[in-house]
C-alpha atoms as a PDB file:
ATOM      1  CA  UNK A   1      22.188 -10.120   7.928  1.00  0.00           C
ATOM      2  CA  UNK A   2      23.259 -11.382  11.157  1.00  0.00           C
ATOM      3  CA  UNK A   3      24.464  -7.592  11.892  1.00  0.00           C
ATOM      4  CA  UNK A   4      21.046  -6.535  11.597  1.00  0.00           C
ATOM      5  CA  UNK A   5      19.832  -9.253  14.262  1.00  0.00           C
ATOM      6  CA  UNK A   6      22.802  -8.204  16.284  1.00  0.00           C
ATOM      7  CA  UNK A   7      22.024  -4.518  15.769  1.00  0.00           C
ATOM      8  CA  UNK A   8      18.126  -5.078  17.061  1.00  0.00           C
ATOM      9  CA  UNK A   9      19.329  -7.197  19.858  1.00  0.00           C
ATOM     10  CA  UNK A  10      21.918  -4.432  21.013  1.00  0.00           C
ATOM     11  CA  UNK A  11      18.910  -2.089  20.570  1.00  0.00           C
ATOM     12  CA  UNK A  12      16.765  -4.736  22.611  1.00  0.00           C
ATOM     13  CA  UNK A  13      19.237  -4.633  25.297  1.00  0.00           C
ATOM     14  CA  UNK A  14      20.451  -1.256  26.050  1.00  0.00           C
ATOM     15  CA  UNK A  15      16.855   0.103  24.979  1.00  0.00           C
ATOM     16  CA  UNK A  16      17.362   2.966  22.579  1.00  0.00           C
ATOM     17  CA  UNK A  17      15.040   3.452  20.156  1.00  0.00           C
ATOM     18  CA  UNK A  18      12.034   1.832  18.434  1.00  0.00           C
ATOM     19  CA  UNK A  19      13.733  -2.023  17.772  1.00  0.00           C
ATOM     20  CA  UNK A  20      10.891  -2.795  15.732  1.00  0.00           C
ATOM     21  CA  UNK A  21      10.393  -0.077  13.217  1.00  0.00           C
ATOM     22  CA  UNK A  22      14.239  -0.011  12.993  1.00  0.00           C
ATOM     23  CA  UNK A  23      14.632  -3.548  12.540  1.00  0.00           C
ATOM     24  CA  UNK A  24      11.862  -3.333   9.436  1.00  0.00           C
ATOM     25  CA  UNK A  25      13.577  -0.411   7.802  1.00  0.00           C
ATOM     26  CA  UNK A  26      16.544  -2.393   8.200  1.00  0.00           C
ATOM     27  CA  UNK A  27      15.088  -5.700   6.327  1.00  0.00           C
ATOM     28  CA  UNK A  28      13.635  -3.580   3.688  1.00  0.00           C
ATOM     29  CA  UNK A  29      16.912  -1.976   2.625  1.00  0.00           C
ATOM     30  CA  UNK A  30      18.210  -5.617   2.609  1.00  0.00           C
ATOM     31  CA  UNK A  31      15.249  -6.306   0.216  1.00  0.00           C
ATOM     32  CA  UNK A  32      15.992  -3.304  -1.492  1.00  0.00           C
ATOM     33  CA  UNK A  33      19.889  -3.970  -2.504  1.00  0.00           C
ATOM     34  CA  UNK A  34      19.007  -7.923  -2.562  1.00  0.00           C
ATOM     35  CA  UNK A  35      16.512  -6.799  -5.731  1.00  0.00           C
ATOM     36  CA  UNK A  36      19.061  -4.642  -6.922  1.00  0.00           C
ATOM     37  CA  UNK A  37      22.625  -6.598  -6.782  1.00  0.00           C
ATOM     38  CA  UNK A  38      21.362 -10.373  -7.072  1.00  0.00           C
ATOM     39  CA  UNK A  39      20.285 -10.847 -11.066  1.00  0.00           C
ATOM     40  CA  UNK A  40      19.795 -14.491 -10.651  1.00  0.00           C
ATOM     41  CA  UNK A  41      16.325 -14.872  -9.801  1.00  0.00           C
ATOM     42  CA  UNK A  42      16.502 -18.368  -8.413  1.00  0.00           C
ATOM     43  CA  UNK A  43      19.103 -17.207  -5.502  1.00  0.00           C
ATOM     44  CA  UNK A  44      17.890 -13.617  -5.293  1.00  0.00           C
ATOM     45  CA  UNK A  45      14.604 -15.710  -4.012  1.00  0.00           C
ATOM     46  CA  UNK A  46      16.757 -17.805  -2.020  1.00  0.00           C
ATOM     47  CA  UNK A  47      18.075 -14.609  -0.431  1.00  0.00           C
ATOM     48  CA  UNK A  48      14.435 -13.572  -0.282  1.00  0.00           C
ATOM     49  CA  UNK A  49      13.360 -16.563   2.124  1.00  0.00           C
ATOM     50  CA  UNK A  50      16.230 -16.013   3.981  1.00  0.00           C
ATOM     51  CA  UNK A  51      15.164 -12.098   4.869  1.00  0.00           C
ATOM     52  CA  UNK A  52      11.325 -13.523   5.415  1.00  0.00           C
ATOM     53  CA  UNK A  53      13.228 -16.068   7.875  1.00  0.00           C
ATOM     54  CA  UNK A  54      15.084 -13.260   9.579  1.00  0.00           C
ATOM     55  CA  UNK A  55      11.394 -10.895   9.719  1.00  0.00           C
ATOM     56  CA  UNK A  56       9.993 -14.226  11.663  1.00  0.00           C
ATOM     57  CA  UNK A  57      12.028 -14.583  13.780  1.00  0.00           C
ATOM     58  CA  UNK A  58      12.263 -11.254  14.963  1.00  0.00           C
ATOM     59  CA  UNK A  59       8.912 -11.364  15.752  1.00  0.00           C
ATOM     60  CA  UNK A  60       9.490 -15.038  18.064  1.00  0.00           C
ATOM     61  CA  UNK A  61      12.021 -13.014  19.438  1.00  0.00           C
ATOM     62  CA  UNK A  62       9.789 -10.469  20.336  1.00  0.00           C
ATOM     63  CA  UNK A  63       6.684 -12.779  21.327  1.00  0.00           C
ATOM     64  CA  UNK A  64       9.490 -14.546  23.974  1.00  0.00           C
ATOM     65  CA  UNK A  65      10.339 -11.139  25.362  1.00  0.00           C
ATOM     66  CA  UNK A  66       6.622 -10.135  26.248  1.00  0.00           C
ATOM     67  CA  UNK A  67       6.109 -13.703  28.190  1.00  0.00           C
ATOM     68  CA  UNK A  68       9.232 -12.305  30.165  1.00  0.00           C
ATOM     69  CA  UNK A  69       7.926  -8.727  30.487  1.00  0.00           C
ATOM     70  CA  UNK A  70       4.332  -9.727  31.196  1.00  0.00           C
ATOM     71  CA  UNK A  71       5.663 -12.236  34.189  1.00  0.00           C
ATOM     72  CA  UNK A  72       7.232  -9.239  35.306  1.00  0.00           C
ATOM     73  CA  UNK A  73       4.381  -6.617  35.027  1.00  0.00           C
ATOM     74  CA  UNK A  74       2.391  -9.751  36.933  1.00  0.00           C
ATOM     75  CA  UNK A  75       4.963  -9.281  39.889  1.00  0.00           C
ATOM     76  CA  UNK A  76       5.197  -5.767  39.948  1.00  0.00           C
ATOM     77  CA  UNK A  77       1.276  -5.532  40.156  1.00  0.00           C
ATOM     78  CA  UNK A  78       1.634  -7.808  43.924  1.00  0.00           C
ATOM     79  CA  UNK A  79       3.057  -5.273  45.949  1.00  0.00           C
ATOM     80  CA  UNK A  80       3.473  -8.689  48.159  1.00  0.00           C
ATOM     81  CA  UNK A  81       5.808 -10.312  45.219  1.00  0.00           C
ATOM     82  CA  UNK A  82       9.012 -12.020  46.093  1.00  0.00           C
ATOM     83  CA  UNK A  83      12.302 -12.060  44.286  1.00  0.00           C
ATOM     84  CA  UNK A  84      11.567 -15.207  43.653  1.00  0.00           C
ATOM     85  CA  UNK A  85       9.354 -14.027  41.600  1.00  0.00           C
ATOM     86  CA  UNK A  86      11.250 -12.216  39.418  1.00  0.00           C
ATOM     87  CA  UNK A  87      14.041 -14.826  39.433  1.00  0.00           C
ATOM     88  CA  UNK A  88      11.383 -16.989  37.825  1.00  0.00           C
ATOM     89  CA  UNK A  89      10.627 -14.593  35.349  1.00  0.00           C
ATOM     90  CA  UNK A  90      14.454 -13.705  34.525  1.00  0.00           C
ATOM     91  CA  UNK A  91      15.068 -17.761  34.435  1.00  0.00           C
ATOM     92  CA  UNK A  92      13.858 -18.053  30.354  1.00  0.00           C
ATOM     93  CA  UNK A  93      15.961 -15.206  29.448  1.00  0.00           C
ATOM     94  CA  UNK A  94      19.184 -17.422  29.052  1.00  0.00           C
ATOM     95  CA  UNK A  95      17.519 -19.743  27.061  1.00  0.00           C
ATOM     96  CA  UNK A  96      15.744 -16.956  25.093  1.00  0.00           C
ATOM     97  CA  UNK A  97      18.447 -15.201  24.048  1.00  0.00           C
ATOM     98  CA  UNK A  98      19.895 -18.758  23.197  1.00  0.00           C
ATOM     99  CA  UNK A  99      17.027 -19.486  20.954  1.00  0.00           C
ATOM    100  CA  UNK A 100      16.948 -15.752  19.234  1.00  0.00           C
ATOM    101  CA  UNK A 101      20.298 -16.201  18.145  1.00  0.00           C
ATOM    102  CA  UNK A 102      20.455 -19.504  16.504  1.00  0.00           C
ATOM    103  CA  UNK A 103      17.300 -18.121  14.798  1.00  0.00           C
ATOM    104  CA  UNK A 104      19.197 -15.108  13.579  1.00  0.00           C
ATOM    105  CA  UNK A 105      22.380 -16.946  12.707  1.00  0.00           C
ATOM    106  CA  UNK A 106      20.630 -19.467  10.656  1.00  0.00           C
ATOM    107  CA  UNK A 107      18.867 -16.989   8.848  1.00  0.00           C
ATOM    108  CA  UNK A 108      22.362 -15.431   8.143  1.00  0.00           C
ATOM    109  CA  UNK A 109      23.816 -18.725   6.974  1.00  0.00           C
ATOM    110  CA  UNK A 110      20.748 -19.259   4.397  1.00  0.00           C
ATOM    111  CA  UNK A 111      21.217 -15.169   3.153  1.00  0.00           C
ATOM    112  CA  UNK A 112      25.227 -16.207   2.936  1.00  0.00           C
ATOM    113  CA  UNK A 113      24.328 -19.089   1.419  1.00  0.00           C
ATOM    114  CA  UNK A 114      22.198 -17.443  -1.337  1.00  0.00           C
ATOM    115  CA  UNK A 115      24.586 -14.605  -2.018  1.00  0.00           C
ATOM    116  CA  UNK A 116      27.608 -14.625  -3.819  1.00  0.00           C
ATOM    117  CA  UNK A 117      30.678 -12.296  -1.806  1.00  0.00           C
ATOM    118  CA  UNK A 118      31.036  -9.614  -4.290  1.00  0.00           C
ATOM    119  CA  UNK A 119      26.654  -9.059  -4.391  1.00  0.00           C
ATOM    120  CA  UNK A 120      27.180  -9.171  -0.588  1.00  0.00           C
ATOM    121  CA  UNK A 121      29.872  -6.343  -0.384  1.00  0.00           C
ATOM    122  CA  UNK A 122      27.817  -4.157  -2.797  1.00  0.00           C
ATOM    123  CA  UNK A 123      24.659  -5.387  -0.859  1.00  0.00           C
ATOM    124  CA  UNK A 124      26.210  -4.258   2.841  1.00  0.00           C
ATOM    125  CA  UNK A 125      27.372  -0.746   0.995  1.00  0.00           C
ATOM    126  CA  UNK A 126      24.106  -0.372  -0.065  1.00  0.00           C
ATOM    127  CA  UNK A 127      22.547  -1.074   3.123  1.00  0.00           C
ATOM    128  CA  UNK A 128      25.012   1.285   5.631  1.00  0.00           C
ATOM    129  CA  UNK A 129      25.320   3.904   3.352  1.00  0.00           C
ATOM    130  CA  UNK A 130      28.651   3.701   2.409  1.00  0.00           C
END
């Protein structure tokens, strides 16, 4: 799972593509193989929580990126604005992209946690295609 945080934050960065509909077809084939290769319902729904937990905080992520890209849009709308300005908006990206990814890896550690290796191999097959 972390590879598919990884995966929407590459996309978030170098901007190709739709991150959002991407990242949700991306969870729902995880759902998808998770239903198929987990039989034991008690960590299948373990594995369950853990994709929910992954959704959520994809969409913090994304709520903490529009703060950053309305400051901006607020700046580039003062023809007057400083760089200041924009420094101050660029400031919470460190600790942003801090925040996103201990979301993402703990979401990882709860899928791991939930998964036995061989359902994961069979689950990450399922999921790239391969």
């Amino acid at each position: 799972m972390f590879w598919v945080g990884l995966a929407t934050l590459i996309m978030l960065i170098n901007g190709t593509g739709d991150d959002s509909r991407e990242f949700r077809k991306r969870v729902q084939a995880m759902h998808d193989a998770t239903v198929q290769f987990i039989p034991d319902v008690e960590r299948r729904d373990a594995a369950e929580r853990a994709l929910s937990e992954t959704s959520a905080a994809f969409l913090k992520h994304r709520q903490r990126l529009d703060k950053v890209s309305l400051c901006i849009a607020k700046a580039d709308e003062d023809y007057k604005a400083t760089s200041a300005e924009y420094v101050a908006c660029m400031d919470a990206l460190d600790e942003l992209w801090d925040v996103s990814t201990a979301d993402f890896v703990r979401a990882e550690q709860h899928f791991r946690a939930a998964v036995r290796p061989e359902e994961l191999v069979q689950i990450q097959k399922k999921v790239s295609g391969k």
